[in-house]
C-alpha atoms as a PDB file:
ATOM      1  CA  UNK A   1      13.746  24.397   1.995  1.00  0.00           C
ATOM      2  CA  UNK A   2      10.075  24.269   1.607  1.00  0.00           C
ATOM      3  CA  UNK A   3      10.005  21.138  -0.604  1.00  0.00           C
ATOM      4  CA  UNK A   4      12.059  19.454   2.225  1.00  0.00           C
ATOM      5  CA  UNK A   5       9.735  20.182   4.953  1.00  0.00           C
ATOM      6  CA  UNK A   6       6.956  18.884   2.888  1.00  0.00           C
ATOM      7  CA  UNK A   7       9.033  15.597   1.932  1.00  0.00           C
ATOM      8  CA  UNK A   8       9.616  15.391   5.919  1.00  0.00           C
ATOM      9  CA  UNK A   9       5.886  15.829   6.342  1.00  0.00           C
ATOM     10  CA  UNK A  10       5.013  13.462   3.746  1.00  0.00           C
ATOM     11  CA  UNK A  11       7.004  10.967   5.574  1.00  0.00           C
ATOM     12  CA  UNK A  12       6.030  11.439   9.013  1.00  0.00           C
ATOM     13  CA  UNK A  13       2.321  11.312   8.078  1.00  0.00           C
ATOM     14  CA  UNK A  14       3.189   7.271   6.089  1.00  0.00           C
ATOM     15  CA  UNK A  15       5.534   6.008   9.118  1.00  0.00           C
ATOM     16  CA  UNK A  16       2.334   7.494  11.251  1.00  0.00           C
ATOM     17  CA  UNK A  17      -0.070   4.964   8.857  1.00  0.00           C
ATOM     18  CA  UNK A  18       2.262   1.881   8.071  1.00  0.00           C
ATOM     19  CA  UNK A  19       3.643   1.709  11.729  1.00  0.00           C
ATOM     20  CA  UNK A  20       1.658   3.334  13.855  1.00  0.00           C
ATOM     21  CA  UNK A  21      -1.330   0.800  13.920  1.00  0.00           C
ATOM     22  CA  UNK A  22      -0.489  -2.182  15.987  1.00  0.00           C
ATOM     23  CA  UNK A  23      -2.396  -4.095  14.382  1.00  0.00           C
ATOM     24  CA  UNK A  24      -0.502  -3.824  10.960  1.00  0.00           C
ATOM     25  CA  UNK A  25       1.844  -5.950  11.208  1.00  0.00           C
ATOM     26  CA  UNK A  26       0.230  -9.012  13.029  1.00  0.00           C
ATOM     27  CA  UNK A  27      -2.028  -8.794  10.266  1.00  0.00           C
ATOM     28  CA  UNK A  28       0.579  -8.375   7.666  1.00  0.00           C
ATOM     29  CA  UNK A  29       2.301 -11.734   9.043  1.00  0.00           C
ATOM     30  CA  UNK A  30      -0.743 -13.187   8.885  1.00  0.00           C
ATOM     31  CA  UNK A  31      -0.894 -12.793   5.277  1.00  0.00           C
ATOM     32  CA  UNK A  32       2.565 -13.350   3.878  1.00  0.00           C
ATOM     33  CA  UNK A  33       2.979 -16.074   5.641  1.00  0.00           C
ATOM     34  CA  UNK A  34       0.545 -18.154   3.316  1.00  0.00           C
ATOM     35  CA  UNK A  35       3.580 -17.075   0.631  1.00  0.00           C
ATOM     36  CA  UNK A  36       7.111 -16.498   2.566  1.00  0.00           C
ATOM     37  CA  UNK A  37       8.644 -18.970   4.608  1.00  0.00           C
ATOM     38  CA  UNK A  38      11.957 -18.683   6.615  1.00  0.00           C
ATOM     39  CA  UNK A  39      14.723 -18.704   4.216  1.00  0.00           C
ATOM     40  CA  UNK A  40      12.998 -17.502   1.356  1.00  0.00           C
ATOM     41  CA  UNK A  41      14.101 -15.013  -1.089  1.00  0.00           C
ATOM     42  CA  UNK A  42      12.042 -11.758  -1.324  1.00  0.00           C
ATOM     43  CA  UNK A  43      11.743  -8.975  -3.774  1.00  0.00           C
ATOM     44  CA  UNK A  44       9.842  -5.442  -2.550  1.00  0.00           C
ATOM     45  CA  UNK A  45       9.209  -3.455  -5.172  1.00  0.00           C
ATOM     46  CA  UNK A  46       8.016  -0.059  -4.036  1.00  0.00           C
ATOM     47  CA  UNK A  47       9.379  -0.525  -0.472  1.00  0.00           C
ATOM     48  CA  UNK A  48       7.968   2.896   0.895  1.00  0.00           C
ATOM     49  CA  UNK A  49       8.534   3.279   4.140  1.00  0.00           C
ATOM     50  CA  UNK A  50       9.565  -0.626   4.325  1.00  0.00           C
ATOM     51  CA  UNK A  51       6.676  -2.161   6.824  1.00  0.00           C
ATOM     52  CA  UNK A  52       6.307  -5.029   4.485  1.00  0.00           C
ATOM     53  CA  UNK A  53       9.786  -5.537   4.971  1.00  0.00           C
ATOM     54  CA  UNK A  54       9.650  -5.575   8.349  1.00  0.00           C
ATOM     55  CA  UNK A  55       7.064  -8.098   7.676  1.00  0.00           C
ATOM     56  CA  UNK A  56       9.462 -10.645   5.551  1.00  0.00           C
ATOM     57  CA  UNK A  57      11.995 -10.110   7.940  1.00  0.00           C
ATOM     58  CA  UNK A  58       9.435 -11.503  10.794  1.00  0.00           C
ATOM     59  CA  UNK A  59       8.949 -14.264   8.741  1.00  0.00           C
ATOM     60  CA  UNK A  60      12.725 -15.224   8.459  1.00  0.00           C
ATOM     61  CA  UNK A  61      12.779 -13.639   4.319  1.00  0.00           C
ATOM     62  CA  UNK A  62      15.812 -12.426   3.310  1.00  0.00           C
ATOM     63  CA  UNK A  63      14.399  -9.388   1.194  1.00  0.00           C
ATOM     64  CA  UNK A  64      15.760  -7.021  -1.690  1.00  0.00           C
ATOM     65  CA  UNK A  65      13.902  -3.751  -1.559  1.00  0.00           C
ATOM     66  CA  UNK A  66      13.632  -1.554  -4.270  1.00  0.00           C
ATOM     67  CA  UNK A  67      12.650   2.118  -3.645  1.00  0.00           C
ATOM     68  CA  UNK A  68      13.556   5.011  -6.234  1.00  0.00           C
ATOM     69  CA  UNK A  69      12.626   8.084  -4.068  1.00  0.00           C
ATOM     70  CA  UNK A  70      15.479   9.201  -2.699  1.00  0.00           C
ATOM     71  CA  UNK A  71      14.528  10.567   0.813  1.00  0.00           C
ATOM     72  CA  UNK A  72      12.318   7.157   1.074  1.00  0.00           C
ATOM     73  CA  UNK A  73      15.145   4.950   0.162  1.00  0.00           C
ATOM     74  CA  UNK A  74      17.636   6.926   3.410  1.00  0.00           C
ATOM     75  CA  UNK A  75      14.697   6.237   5.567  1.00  0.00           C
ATOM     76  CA  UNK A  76      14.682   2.313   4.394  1.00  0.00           C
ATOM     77  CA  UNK A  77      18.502   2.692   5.290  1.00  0.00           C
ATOM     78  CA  UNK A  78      18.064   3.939   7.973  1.00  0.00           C
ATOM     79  CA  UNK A  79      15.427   2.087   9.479  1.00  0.00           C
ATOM     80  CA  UNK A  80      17.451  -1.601   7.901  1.00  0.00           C
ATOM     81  CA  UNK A  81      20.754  -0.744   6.557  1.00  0.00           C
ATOM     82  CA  UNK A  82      22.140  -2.593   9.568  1.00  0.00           C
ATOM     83  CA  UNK A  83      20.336  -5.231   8.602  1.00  0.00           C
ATOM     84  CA  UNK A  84      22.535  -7.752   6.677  1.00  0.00           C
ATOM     85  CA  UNK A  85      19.841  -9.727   5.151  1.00  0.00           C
ATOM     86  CA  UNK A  86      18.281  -7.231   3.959  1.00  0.00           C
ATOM     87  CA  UNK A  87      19.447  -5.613   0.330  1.00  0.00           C
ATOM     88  CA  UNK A  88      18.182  -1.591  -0.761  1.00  0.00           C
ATOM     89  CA  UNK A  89      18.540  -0.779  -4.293  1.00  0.00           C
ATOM     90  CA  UNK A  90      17.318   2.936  -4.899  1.00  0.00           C
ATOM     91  CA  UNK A  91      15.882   2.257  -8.239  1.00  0.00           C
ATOM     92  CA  UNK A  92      12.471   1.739  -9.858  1.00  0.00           C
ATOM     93  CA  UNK A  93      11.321  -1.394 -11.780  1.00  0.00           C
ATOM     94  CA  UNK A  94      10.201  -1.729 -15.494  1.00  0.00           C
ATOM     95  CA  UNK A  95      10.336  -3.352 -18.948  1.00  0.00           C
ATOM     96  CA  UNK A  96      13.839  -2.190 -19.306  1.00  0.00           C
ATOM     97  CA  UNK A  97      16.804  -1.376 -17.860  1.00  0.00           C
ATOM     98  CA  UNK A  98      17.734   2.556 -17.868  1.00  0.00           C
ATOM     99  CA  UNK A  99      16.251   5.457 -16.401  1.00  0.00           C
ATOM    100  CA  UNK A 100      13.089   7.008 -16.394  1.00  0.00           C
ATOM    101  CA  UNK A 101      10.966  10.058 -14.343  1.00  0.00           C
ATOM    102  CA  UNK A 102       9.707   9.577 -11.375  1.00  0.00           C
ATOM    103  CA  UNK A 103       7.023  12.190 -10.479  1.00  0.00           C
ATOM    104  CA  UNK A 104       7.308  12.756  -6.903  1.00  0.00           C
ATOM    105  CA  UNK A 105       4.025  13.778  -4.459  1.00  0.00           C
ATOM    106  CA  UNK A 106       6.040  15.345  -1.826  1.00  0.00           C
ATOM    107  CA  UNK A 107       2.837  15.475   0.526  1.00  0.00           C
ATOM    108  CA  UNK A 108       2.118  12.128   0.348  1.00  0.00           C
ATOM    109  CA  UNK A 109       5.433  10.137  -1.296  1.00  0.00           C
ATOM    110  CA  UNK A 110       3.070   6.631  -1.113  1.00  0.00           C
ATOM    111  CA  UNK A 111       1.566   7.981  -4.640  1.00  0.00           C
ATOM    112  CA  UNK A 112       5.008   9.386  -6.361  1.00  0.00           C
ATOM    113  CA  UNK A 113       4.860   7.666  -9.677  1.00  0.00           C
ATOM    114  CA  UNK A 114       6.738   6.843 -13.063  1.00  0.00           C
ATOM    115  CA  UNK A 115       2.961   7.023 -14.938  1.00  0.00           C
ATOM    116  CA  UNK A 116       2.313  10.293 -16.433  1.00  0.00           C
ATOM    117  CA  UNK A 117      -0.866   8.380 -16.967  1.00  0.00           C
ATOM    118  CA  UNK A 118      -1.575   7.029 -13.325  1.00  0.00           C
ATOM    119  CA  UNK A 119      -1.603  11.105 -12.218  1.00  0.00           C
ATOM    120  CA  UNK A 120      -4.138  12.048 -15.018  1.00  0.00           C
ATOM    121  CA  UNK A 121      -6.481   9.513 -13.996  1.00  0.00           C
ATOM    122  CA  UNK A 122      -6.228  10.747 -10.772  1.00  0.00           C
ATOM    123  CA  UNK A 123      -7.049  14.422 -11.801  1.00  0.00           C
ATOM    124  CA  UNK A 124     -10.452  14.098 -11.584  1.00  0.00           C
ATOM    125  CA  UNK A 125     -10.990  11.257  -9.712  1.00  0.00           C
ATOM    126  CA  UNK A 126     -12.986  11.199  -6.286  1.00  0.00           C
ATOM    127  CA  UNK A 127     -10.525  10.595  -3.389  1.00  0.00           C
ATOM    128  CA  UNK A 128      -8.023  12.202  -5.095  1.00  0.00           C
ATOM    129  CA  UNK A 129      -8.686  16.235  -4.332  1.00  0.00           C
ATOM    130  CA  UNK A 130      -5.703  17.812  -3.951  1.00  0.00           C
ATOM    131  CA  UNK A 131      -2.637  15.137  -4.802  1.00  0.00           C
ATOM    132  CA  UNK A 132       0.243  17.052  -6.647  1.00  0.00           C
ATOM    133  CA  UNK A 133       3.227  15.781  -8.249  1.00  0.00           C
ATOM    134  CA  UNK A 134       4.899  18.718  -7.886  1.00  0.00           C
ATOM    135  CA  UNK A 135       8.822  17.788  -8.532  1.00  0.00           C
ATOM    136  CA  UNK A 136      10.259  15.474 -11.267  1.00  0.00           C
ATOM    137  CA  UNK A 137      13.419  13.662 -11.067  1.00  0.00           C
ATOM    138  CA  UNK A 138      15.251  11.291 -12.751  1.00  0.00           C
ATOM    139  CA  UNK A 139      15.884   7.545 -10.973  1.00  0.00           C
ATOM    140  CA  UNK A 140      17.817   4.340 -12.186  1.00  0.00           C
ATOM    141  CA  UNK A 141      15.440   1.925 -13.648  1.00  0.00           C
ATOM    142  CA  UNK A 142      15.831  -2.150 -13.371  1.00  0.00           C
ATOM    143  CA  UNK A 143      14.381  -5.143 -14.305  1.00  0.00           C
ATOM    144  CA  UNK A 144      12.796  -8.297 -12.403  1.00  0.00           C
ATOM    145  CA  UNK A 145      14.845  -9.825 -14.651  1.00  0.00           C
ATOM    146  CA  UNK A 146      18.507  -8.145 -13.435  1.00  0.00           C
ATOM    147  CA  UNK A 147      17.409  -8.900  -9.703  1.00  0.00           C
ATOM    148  CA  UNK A 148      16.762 -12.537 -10.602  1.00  0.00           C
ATOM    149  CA  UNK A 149      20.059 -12.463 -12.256  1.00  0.00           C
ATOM    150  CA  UNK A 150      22.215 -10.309  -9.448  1.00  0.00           C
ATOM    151  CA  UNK A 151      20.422 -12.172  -6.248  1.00  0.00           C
ATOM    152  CA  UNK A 152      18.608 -15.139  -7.277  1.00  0.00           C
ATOM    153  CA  UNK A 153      15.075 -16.322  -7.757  1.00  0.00           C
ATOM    154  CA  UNK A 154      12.518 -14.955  -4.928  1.00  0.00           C
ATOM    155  CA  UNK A 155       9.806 -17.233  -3.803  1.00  0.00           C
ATOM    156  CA  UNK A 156       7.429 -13.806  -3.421  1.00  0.00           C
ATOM    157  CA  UNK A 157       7.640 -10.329  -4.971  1.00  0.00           C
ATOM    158  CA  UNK A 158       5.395  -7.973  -4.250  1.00  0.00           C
ATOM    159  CA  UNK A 159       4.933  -4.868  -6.344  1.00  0.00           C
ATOM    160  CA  UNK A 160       3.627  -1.350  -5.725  1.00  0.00           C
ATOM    161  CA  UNK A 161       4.348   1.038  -8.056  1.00  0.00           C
ATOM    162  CA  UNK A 162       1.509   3.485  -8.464  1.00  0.00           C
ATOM    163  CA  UNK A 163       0.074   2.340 -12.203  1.00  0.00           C
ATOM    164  CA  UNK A 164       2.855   1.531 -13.205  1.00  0.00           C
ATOM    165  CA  UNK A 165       2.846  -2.387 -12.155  1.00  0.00           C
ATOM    166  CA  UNK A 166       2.072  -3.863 -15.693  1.00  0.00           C
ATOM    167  CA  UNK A 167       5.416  -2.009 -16.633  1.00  0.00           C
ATOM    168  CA  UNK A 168       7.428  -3.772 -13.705  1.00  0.00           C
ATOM    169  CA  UNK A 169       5.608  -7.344 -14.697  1.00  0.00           C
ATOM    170  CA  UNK A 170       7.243  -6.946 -18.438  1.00  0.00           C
ATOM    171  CA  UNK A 171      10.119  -7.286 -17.205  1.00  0.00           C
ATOM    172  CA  UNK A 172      10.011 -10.623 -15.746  1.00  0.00           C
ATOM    173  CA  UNK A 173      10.057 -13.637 -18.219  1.00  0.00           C
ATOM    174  CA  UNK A 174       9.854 -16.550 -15.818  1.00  0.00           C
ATOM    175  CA  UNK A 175       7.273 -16.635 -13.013  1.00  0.00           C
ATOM    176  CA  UNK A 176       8.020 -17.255  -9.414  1.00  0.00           C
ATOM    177  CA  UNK A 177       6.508 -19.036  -7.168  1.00  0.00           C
ATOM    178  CA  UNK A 178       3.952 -16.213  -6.286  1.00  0.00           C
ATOM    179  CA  UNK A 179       4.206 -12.430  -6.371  1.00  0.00           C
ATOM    180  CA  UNK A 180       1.284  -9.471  -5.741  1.00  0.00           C
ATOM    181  CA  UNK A 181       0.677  -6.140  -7.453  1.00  0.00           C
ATOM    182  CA  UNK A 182      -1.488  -2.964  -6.289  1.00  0.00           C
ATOM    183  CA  UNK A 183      -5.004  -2.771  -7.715  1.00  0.00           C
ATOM    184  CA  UNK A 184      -5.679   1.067  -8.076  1.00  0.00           C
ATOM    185  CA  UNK A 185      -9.080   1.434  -9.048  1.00  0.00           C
ATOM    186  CA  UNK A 186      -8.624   4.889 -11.191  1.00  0.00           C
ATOM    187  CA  UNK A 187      -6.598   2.542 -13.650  1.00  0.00           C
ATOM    188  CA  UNK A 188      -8.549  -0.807 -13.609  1.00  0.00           C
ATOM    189  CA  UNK A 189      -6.872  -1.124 -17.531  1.00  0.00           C
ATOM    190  CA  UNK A 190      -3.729  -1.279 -15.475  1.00  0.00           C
ATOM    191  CA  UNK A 191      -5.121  -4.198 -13.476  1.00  0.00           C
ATOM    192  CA  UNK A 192      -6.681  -6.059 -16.824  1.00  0.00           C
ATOM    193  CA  UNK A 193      -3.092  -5.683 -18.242  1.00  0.00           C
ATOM    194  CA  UNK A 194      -1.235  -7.024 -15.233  1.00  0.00           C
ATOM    195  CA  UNK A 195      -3.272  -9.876 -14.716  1.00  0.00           C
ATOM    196  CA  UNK A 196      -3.106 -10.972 -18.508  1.00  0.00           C
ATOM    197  CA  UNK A 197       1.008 -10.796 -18.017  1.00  0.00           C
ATOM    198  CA  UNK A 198       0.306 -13.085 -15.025  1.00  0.00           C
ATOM    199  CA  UNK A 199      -1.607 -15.581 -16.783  1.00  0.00           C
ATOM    200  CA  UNK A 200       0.688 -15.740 -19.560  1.00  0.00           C
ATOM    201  CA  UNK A 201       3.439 -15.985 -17.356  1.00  0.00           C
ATOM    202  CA  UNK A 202       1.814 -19.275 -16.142  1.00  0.00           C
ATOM    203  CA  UNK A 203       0.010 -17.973 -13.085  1.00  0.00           C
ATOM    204  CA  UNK A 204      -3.269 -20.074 -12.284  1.00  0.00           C
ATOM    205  CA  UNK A 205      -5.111 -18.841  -9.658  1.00  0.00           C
ATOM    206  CA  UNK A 206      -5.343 -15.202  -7.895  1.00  0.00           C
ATOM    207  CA  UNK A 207      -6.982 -13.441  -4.855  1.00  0.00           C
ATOM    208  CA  UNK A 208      -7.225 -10.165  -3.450  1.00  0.00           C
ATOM    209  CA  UNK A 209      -7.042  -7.746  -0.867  1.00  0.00           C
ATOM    210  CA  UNK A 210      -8.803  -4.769  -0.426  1.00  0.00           C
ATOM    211  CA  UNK A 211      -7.180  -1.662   0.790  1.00  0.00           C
ATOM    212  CA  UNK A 212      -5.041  -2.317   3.973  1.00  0.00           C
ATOM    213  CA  UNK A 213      -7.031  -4.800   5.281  1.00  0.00           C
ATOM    214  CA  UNK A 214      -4.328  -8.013   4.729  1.00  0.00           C
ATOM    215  CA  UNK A 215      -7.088 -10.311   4.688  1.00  0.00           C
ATOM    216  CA  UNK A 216      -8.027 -12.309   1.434  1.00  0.00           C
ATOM    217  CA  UNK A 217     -11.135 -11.780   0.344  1.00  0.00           C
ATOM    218  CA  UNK A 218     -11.935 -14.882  -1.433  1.00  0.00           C
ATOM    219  CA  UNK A 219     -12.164 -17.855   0.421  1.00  0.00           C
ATOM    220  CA  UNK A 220     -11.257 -20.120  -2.122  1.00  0.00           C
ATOM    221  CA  UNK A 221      -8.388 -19.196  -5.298  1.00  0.00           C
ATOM    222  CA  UNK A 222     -10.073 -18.185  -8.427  1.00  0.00           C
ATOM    223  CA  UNK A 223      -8.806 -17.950 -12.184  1.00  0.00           C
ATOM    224  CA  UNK A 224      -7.820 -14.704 -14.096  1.00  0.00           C
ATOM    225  CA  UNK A 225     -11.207 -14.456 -15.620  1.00  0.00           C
ATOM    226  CA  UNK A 226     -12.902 -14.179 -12.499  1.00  0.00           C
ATOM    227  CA  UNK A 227     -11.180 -11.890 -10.882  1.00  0.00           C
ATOM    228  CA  UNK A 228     -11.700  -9.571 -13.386  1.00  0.00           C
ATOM    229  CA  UNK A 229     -15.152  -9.673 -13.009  1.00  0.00           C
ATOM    230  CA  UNK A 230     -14.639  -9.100  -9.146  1.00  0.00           C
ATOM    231  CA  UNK A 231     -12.714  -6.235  -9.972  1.00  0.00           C
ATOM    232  CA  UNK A 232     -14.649  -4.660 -12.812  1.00  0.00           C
ATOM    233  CA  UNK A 233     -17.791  -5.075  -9.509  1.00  0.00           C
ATOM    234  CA  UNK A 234     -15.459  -2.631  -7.631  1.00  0.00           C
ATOM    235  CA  UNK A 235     -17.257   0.683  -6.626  1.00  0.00           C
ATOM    236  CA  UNK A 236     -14.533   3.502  -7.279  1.00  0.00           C
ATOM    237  CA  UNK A 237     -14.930   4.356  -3.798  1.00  0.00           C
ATOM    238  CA  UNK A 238     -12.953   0.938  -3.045  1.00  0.00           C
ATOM    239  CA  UNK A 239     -10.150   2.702  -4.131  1.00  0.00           C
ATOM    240  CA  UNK A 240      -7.215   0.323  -4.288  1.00  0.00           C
ATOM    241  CA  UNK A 241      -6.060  -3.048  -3.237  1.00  0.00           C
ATOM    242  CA  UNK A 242      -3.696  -5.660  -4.253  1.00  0.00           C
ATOM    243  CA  UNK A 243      -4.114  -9.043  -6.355  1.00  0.00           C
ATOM    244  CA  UNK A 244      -2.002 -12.002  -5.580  1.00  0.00           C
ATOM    245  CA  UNK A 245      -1.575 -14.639  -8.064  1.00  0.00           C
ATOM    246  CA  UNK A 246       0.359 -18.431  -7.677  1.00  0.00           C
ATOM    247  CA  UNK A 247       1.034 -21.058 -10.179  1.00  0.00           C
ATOM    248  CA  UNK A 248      -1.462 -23.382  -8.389  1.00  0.00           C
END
C-alpha cells in the first residue's frame, strides 16, 4: 500500500513538471520540429509520462513509445491508448533482446534505471540527496534493432534511459536520420561512450540541450570531438541535458 502511494506521488509530482508549464510544449515543438515532420516515424525511448509524445503527435509523428515501468506505461495508456497512431511497448531498450532489472525510484520514477552503475554515481553526488531505488523488478528488454524490424525505420528517436543510453545505442546497427540521448552529468563516461557509438554509426555533427530548456545551445552543428570538450566544460551543477546528433 505504501509503495503505491509513493508511485502515485511520484507521478503526480512529473505530470505536475512535464505538463504543468505552459510553456513546455511550445518550446518542445519548437525543437523537434528542426527533426520530425508530419508523417514521420518516431521512436521514444523512455516515454515517462509521454510529453514528448504529445510533442510528435503535434507535429503530425506517428510515435512508438517505449516505457518499462509499469505504473508509467498505464499512465501513457491512459493518457494515448486511444490514440491509433500512437504504439506503447512496456519494455526497456538495450544491446540485446531479453530481460533485465529495472531499479525503480518510486518518489521520483523520471530516475528508475537499468544501471546499477548510474545509482552509485549518484550516491554521492550533489543534487542527488535523498534518491532511492527502493524496489527492483524485472521488465522485457528490446532492441532498436527489433523496433526497426516490427515498425519500420524512424526519422528521430530520442532516448532517455537514466545511464543507461550507450546500452540502448548498441543495439542499433544502422543510423537514422537523427536521434538524441540524455547527457547526465554524474556519468559523463556514459556520454563519451554514446557519442563514440554515434560517430561510428556515421553521425556527423551534434548539439545540445541543457536541462529542460529545448533550446540548442550551439548556434551552429559541431563534430563529436567538440562536443566533448563542451561537455567535459560542464560544471556538475549543470546536471543533465541531452545531445542530438544527424548525419549532416
Amino acid at each position: 500500500m505504501l509503495d503505491a502511494l509513493r508511485t502515485l506521488g511520484g507521478i503526480a509530482r512529473s505530470l505536475r513538471i512535464y505538463y504543468g508549464d505552459r510553456r513546455h510544449g511550445p518550446a518542445m515543438d519548437r525543437l523537434y520540429r528542426e527533426f520530425v515532420k508530419p508523417g514521420d516515424l518516431v521512436f521514444d525511448i523512455g516515454a515517462h509520462v509521454g510529453d514528448r509524445i504529445a510533442a510528435f503527435r503535434r507535429l503530425g509523428a506517428r510515435v512508438v513509445a517505449l516505457e518499462p515501468q509499469p505504473a508509467l506505461a498505464k499512465t501513457l495508456h491512459l493518457f494515448y491508448g486511444r490514440d491509433p497512431m500512437v504504439t506503447i511497448e512496456a519494455a526497456a531498450v538495450g544491446r540485446q533482446p531479453g530481460t533485465i532489472t529495472l531499479n525503480l525510484n518510486l518518489g521520483n520514477p523520471t530516475v528508475s534505471t537499468a544501471s546499477m552503475e548510474f545509482v552509485a554515481a549518484a550516491a554521492d553526488a550533489p543534487g542527488w540527496k535523498g534518491q532511492a531505488w527502493s524496489k527492483r523488478i524485472e521488465v522485457p528488454l528490446t532492441t532498436i534493432d527489433a523496433l526497426i524490424a516490427s515498425y519500420g525505420r524512424p526519422a528521430f528517436i530520442k532516448i532517455d534511459v537514466e545511464g543507461f543510453e550507450a546500452e540502448a545505442l548498441a543495439g542499433l546497427s544502422e543510423p537514422v536520420r537523427a536521434l538524441s540521448f540524455e547527457l547526465t552529468l554524474i556519468q559523463r563516461d556514459i556520454a563519451h561512450t554514446s557519442i563514440e557509438r554515434c560517430r561510428a554509426l556515421g553521425y556527423a555533427r551534434f548539439n545540445t540541450a541543457l536541462g529542460e530548456s529545448q533550446r540548442l545551445e550551439h548556434d551552429e552543428w559541431v563534430d563529436a570531438d567538440t562536443i566533448v570538450r563542451w561537455i567535459d566544460g560542464l560544471p556538475l551543477e549543470a546536471n543533465s541535458g541531452d545531445i542530438y546528433a544527424r548525419l549532416a
